[in-house]
PDB file of N, CA and C in Angstrom:
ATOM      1  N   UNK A   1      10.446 -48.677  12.350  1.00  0.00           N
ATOM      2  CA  UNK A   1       9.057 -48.499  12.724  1.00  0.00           C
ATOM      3  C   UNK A   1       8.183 -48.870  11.533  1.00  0.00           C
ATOM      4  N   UNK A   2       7.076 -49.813  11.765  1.00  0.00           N
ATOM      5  CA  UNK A   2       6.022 -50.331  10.640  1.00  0.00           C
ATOM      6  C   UNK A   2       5.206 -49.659  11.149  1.00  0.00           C
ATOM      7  N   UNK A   3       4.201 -49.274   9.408  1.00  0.00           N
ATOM      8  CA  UNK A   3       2.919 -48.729   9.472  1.00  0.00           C
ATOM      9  C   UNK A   3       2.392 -49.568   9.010  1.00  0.00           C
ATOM     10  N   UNK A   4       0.827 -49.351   9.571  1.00  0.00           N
ATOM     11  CA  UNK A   4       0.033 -50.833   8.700  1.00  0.00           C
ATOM     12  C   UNK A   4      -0.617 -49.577   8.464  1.00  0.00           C
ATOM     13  N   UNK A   5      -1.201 -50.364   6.792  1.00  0.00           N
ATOM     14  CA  UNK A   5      -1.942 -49.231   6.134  1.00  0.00           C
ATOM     15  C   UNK A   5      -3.503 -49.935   6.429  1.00  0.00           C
ATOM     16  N   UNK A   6      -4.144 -48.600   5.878  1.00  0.00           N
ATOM     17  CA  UNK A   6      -5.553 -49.148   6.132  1.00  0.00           C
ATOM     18  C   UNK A   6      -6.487 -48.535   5.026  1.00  0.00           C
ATOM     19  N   UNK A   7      -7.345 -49.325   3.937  1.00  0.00           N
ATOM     20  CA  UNK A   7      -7.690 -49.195   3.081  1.00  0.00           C
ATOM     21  C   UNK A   7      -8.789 -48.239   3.189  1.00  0.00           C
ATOM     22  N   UNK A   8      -9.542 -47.465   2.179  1.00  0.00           N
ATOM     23  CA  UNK A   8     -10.310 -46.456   2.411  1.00  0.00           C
ATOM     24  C   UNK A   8     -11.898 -47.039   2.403  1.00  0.00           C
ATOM     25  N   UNK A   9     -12.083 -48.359   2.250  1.00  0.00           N
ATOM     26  CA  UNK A   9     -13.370 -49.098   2.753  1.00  0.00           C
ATOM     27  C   UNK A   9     -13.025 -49.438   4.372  1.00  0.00           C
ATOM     28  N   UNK A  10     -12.294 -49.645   4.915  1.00  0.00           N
ATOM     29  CA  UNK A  10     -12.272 -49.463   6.253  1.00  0.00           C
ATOM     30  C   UNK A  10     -12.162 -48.399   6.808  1.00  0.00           C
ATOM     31  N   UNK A  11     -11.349 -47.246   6.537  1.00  0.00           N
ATOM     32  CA  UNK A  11     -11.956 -46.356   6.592  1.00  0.00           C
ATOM     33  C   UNK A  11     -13.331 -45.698   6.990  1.00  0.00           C
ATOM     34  N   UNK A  12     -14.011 -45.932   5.848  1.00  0.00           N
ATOM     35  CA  UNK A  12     -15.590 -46.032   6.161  1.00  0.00           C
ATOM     36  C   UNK A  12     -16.581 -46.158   7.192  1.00  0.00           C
ATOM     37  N   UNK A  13     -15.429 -47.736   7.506  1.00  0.00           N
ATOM     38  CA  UNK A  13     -16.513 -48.686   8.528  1.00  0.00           C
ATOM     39  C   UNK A  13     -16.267 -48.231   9.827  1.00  0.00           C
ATOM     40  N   UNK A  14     -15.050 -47.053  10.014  1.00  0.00           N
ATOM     41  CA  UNK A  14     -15.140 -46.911  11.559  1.00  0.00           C
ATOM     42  C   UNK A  14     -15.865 -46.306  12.038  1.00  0.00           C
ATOM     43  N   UNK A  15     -15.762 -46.865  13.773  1.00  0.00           N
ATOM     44  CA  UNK A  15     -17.119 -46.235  14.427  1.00  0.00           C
ATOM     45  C   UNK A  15     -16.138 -45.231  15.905  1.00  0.00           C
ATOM     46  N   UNK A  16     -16.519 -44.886  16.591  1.00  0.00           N
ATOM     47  CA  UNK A  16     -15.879 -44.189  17.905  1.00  0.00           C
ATOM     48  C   UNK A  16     -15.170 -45.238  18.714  1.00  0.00           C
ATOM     49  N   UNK A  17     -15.660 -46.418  18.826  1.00  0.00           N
ATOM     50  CA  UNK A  17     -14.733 -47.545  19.695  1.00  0.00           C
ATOM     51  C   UNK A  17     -13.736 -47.956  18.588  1.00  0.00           C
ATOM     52  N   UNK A  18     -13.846 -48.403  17.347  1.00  0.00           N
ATOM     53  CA  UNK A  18     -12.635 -48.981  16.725  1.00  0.00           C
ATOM     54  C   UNK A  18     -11.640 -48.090  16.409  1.00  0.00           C
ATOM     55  N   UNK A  19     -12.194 -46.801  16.308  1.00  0.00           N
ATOM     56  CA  UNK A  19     -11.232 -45.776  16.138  1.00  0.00           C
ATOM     57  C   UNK A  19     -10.230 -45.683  16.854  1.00  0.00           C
ATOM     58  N   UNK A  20     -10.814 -45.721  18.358  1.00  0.00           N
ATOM     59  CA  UNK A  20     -10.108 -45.677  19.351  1.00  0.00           C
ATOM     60  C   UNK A  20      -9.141 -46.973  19.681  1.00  0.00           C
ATOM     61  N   UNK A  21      -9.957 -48.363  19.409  1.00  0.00           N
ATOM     62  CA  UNK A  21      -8.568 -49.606  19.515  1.00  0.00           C
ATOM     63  C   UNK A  21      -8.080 -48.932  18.554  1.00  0.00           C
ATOM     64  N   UNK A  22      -8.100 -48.835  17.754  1.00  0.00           N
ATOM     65  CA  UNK A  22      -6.643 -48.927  16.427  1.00  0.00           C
ATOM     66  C   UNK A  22      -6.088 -47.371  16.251  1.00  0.00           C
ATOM     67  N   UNK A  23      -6.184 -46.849  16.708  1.00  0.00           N
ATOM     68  CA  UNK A  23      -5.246 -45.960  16.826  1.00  0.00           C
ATOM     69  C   UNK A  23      -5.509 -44.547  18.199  1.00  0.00           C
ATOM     70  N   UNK A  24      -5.751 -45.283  19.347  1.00  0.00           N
ATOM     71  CA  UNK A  24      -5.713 -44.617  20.221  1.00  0.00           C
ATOM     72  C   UNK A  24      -5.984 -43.269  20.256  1.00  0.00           C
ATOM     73  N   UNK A  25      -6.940 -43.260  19.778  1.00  0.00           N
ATOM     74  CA  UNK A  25      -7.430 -41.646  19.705  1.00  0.00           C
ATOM     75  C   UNK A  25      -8.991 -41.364  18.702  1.00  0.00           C
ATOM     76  N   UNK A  26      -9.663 -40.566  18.906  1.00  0.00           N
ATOM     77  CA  UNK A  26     -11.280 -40.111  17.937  1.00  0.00           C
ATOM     78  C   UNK A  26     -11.180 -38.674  17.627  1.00  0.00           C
ATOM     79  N   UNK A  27     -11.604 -38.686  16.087  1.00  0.00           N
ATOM     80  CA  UNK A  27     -11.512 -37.397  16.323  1.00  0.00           C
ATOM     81  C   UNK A  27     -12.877 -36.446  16.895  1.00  0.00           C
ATOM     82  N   UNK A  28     -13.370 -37.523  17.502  1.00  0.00           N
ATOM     83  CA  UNK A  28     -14.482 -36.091  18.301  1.00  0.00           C
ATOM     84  C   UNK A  28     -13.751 -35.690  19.400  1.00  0.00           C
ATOM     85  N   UNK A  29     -12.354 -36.363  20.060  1.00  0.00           N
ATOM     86  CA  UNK A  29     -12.098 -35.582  21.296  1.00  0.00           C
ATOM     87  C   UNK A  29     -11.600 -34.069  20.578  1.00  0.00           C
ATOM     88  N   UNK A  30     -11.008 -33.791  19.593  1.00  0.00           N
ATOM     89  CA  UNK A  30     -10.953 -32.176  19.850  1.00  0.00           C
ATOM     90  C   UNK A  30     -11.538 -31.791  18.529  1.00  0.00           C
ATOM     91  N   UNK A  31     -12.931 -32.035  18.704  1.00  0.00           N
ATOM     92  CA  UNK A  31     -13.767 -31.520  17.059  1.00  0.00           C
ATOM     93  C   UNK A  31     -13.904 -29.908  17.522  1.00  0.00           C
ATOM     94  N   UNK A  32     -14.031 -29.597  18.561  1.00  0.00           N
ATOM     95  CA  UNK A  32     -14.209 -27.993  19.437  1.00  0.00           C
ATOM     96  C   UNK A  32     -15.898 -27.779  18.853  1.00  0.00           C
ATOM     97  N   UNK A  33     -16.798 -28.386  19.446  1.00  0.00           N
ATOM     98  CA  UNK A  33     -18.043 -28.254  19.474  1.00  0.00           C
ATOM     99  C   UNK A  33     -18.779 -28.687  18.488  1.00  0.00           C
ATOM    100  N   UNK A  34     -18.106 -28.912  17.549  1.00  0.00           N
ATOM    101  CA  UNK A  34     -18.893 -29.602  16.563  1.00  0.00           C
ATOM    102  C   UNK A  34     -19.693 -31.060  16.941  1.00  0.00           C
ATOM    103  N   UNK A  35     -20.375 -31.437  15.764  1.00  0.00           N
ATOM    104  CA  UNK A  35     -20.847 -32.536  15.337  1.00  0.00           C
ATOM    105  C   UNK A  35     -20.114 -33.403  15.454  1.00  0.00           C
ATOM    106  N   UNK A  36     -20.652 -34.704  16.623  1.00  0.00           N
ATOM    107  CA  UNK A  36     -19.296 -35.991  16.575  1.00  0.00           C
ATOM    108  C   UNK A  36     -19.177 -36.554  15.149  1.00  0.00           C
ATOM    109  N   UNK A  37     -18.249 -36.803  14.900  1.00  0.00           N
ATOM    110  CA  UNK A  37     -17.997 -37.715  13.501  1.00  0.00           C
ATOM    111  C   UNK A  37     -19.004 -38.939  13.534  1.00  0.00           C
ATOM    112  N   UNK A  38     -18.651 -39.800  14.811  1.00  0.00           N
ATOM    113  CA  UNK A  38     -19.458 -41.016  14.863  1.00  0.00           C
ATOM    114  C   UNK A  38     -20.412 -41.043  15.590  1.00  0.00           C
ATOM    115  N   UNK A  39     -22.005 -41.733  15.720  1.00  0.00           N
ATOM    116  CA  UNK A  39     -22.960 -41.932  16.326  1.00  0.00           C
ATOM    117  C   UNK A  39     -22.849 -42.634  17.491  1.00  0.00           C
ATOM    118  N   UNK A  40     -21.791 -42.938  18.039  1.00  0.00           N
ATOM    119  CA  UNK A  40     -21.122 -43.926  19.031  1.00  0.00           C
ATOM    120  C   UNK A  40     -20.278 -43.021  20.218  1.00  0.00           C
ATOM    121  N   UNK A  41     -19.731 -41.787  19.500  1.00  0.00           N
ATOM    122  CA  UNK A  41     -19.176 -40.759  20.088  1.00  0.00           C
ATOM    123  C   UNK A  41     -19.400 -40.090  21.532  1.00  0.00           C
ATOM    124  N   UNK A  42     -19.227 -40.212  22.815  1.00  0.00           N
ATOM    125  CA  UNK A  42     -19.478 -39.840  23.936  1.00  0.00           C
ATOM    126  C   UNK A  42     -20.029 -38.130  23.636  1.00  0.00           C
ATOM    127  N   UNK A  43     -20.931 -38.322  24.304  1.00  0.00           N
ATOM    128  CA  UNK A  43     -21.620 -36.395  24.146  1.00  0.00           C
ATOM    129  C   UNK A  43     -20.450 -35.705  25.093  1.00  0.00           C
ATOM    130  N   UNK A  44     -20.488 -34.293  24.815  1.00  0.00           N
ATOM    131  CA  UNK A  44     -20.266 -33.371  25.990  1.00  0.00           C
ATOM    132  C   UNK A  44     -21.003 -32.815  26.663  1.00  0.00           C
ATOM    133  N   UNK A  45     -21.048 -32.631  27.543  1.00  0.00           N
ATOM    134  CA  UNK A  45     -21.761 -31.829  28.653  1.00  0.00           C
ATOM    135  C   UNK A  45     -21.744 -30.442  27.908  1.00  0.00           C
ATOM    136  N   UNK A  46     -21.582 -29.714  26.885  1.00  0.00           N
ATOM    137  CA  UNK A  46     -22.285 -28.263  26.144  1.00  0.00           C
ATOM    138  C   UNK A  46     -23.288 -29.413  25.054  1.00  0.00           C
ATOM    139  N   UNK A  47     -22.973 -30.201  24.507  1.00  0.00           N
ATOM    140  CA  UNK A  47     -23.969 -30.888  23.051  1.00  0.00           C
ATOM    141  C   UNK A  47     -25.279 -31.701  24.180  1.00  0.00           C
ATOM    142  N   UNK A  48     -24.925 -31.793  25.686  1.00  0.00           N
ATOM    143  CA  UNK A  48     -26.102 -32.557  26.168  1.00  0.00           C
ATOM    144  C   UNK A  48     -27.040 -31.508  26.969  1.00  0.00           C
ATOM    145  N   UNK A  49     -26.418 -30.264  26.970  1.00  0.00           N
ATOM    146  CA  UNK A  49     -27.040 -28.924  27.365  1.00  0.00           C
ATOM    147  C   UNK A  49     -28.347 -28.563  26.518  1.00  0.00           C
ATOM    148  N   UNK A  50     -27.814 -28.533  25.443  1.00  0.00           N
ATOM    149  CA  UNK A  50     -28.544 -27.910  23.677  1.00  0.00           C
ATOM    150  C   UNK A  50     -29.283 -29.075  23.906  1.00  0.00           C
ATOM    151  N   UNK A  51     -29.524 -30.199  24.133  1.00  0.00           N
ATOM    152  CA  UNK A  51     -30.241 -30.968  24.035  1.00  0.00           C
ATOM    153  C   UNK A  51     -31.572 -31.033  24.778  1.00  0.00           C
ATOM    154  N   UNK A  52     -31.288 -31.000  26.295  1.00  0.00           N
ATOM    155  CA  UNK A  52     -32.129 -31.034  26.940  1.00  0.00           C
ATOM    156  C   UNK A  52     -32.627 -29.806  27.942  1.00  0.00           C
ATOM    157  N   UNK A  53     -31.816 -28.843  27.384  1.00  0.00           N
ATOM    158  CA  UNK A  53     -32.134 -27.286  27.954  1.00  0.00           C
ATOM    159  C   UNK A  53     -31.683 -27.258  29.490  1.00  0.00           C
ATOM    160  N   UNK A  54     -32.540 -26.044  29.792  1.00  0.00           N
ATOM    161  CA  UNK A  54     -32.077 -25.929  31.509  1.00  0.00           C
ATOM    162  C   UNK A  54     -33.096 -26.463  32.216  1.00  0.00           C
ATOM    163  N   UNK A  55     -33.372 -27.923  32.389  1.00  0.00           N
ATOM    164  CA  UNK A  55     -34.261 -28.800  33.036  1.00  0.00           C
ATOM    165  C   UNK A  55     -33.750 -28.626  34.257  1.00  0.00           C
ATOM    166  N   UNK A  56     -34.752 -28.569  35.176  1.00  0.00           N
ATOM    167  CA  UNK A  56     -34.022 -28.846  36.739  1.00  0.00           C
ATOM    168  C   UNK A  56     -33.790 -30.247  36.813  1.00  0.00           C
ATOM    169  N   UNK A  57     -33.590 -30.595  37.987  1.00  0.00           N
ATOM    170  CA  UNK A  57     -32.691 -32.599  38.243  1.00  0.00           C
ATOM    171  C   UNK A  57     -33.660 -33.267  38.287  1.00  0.00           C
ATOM    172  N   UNK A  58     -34.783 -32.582  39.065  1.00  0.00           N
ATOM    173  CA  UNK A  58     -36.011 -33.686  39.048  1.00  0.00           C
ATOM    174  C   UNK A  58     -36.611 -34.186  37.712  1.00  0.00           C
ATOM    175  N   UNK A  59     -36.955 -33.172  37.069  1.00  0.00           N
ATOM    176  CA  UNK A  59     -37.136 -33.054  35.400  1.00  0.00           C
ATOM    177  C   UNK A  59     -36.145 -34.357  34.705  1.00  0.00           C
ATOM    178  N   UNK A  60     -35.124 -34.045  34.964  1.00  0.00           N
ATOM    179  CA  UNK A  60     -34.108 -34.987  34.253  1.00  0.00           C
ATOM    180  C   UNK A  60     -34.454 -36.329  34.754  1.00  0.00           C
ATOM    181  N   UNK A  61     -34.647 -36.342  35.959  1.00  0.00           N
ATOM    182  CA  UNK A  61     -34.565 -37.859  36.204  1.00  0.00           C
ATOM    183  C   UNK A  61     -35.668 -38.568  36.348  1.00  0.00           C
ATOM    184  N   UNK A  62     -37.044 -37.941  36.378  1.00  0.00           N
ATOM    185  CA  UNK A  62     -38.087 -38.018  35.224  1.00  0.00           C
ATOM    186  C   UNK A  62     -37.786 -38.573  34.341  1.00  0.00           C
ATOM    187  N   UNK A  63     -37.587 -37.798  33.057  1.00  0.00           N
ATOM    188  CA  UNK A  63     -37.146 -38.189  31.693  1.00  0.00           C
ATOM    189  C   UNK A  63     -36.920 -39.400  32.061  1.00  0.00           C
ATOM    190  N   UNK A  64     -35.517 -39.533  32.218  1.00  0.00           N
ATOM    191  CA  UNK A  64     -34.547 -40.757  32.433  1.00  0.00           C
ATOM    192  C   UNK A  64     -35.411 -42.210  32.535  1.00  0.00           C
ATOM    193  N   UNK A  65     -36.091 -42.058  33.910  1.00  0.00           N
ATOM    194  CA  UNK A  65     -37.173 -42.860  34.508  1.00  0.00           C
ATOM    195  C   UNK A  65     -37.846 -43.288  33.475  1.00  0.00           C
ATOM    196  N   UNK A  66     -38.607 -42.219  32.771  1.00  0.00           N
ATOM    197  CA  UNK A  66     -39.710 -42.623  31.657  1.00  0.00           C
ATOM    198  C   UNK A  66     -39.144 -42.729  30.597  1.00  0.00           C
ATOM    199  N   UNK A  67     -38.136 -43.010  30.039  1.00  0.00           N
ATOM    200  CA  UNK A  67     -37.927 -43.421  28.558  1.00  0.00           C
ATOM    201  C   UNK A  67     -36.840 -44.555  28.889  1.00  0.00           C
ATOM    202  N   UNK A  68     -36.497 -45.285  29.900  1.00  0.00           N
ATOM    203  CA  UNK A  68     -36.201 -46.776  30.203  1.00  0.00           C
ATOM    204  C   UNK A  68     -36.972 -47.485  30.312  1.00  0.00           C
ATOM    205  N   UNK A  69     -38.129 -47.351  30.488  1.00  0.00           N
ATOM    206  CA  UNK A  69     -39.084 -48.485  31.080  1.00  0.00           C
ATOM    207  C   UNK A  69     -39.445 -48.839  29.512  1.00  0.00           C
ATOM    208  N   UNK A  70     -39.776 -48.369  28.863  1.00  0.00           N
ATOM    209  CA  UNK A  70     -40.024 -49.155  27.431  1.00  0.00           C
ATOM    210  C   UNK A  70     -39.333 -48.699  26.210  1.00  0.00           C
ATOM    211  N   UNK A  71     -37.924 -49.184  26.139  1.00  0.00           N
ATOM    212  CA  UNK A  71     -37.019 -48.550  25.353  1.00  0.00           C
ATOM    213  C   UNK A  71     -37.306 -48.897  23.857  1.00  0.00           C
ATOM    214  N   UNK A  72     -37.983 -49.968  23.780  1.00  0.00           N
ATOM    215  CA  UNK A  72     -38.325 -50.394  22.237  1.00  0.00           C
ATOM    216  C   UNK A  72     -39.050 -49.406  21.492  1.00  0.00           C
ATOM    217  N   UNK A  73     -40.004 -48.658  22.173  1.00  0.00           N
ATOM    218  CA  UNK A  73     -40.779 -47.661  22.202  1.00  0.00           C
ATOM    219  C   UNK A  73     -39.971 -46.603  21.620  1.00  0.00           C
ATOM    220  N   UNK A  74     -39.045 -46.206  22.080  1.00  0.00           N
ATOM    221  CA  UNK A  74     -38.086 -44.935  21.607  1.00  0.00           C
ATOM    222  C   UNK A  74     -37.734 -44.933  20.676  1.00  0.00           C
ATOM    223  N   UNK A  75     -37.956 -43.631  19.728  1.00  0.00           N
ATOM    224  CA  UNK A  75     -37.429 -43.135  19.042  1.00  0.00           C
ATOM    225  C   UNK A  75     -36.165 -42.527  18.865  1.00  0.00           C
ATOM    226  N   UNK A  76     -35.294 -42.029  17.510  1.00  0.00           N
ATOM    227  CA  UNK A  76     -34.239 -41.427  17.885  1.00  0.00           C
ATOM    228  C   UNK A  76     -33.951 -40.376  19.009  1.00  0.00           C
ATOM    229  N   UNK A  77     -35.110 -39.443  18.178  1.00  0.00           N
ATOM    230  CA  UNK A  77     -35.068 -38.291  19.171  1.00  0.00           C
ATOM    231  C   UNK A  77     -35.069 -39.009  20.896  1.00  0.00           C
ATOM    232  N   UNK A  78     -36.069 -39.534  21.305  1.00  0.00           N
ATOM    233  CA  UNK A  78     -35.910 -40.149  22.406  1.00  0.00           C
ATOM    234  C   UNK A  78     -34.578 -40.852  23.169  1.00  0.00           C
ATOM    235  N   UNK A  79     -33.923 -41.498  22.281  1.00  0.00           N
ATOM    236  CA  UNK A  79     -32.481 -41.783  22.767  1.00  0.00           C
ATOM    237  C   UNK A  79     -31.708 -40.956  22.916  1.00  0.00           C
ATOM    238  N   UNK A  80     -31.292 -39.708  22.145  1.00  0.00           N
ATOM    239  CA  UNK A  80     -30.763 -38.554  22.151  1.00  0.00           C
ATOM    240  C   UNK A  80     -30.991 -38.190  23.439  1.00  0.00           C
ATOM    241  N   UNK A  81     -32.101 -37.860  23.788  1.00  0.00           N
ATOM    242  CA  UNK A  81     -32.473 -37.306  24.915  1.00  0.00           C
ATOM    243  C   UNK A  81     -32.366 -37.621  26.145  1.00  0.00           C
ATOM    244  N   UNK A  82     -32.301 -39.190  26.566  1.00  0.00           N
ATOM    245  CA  UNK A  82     -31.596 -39.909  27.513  1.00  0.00           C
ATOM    246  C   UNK A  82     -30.315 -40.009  27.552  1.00  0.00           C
ATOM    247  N   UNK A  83     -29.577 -39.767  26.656  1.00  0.00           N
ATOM    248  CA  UNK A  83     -28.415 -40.032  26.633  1.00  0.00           C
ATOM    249  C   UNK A  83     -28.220 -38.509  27.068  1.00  0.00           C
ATOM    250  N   UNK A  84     -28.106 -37.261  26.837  1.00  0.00           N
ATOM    251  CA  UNK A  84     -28.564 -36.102  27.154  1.00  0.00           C
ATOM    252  C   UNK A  84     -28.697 -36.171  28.790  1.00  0.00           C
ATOM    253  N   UNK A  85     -29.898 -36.485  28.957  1.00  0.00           N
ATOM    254  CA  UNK A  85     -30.265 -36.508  30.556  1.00  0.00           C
ATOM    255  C   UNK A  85     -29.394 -36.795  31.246  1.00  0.00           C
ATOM    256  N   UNK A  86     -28.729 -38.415  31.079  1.00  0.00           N
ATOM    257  CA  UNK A  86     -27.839 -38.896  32.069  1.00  0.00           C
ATOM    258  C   UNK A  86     -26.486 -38.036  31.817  1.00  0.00           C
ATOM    259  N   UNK A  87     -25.838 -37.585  30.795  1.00  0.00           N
ATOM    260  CA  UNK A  87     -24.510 -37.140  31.071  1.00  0.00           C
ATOM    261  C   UNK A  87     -24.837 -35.921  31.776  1.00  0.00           C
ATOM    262  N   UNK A  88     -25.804 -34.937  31.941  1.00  0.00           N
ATOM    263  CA  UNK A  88     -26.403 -33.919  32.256  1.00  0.00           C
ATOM    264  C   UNK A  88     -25.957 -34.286  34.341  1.00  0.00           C
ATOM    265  N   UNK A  89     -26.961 -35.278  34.103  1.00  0.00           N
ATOM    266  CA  UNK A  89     -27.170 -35.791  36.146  1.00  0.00           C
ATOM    267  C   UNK A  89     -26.320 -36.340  36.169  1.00  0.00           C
ATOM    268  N   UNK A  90     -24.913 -36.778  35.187  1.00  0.00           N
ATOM    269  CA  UNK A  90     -23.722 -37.240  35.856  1.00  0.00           C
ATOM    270  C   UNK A  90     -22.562 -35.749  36.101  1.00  0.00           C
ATOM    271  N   UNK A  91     -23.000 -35.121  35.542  1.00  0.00           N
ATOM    272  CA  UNK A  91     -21.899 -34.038  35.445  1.00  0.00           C
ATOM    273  C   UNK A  91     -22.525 -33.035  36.858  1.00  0.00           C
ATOM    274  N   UNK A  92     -23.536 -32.658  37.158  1.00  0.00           N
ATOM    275  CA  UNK A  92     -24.535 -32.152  38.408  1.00  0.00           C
ATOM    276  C   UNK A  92     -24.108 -33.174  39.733  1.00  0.00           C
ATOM    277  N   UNK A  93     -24.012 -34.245  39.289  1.00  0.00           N
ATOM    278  CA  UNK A  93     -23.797 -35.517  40.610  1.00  0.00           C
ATOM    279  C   UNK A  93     -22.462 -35.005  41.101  1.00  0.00           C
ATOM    280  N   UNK A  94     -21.190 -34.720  40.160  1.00  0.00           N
ATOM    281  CA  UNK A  94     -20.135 -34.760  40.575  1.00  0.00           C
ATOM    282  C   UNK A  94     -20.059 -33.496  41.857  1.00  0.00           C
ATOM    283  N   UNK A  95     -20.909 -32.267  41.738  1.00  0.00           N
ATOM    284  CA  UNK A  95     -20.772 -30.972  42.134  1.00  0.00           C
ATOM    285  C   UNK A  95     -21.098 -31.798  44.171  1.00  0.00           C
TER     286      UNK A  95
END
């Protein structure tokens, strides 16, 4: 069995998708609530809770509505928050 090594400037450079090609796995899947490692990192449905509170659906999809139409416009916080919204009305959709 070969290991390929991997230098500690690559290291660095990973993000949540390369993590995942090259070695099949991130460690945000079991950070247990923490902070994702990477900015690329899929939210959970508790980190997209804290985010956007207990909005009802209409509320959410509001939001949603109004911070697509001019995304250049957005700020971090603003992306956070869509990204928030939708895993929110995808996890509610499934029920």
């Amino acid at each position: 069995m070969t290991q390929e090594s991997i230098s500690w400037s690559e290291l660095a450079e990973l993000t949540h998708a390369t993590q995942v090609e090259k070695f099949n796995f991130c460690t945000c899947e079991d950070n247990e609530g923490q902070e994702n490692p990477y900015k690329d990192c899929p939210m959970t449905i508790d980190q997209a809770k804290k985010i956007v509170g207990n909005q009802p659906t209409w509320a959410l999809k509001n939001m949603v509505k109004a911070l697509k139409m001019f995304p250049a416009l957005n700020t971090a916080e603003d992306e956070l928050n869509l990204q928030a919204a939708k895993v929110v009305l995808k996890e509610r959709n499934k029920k």
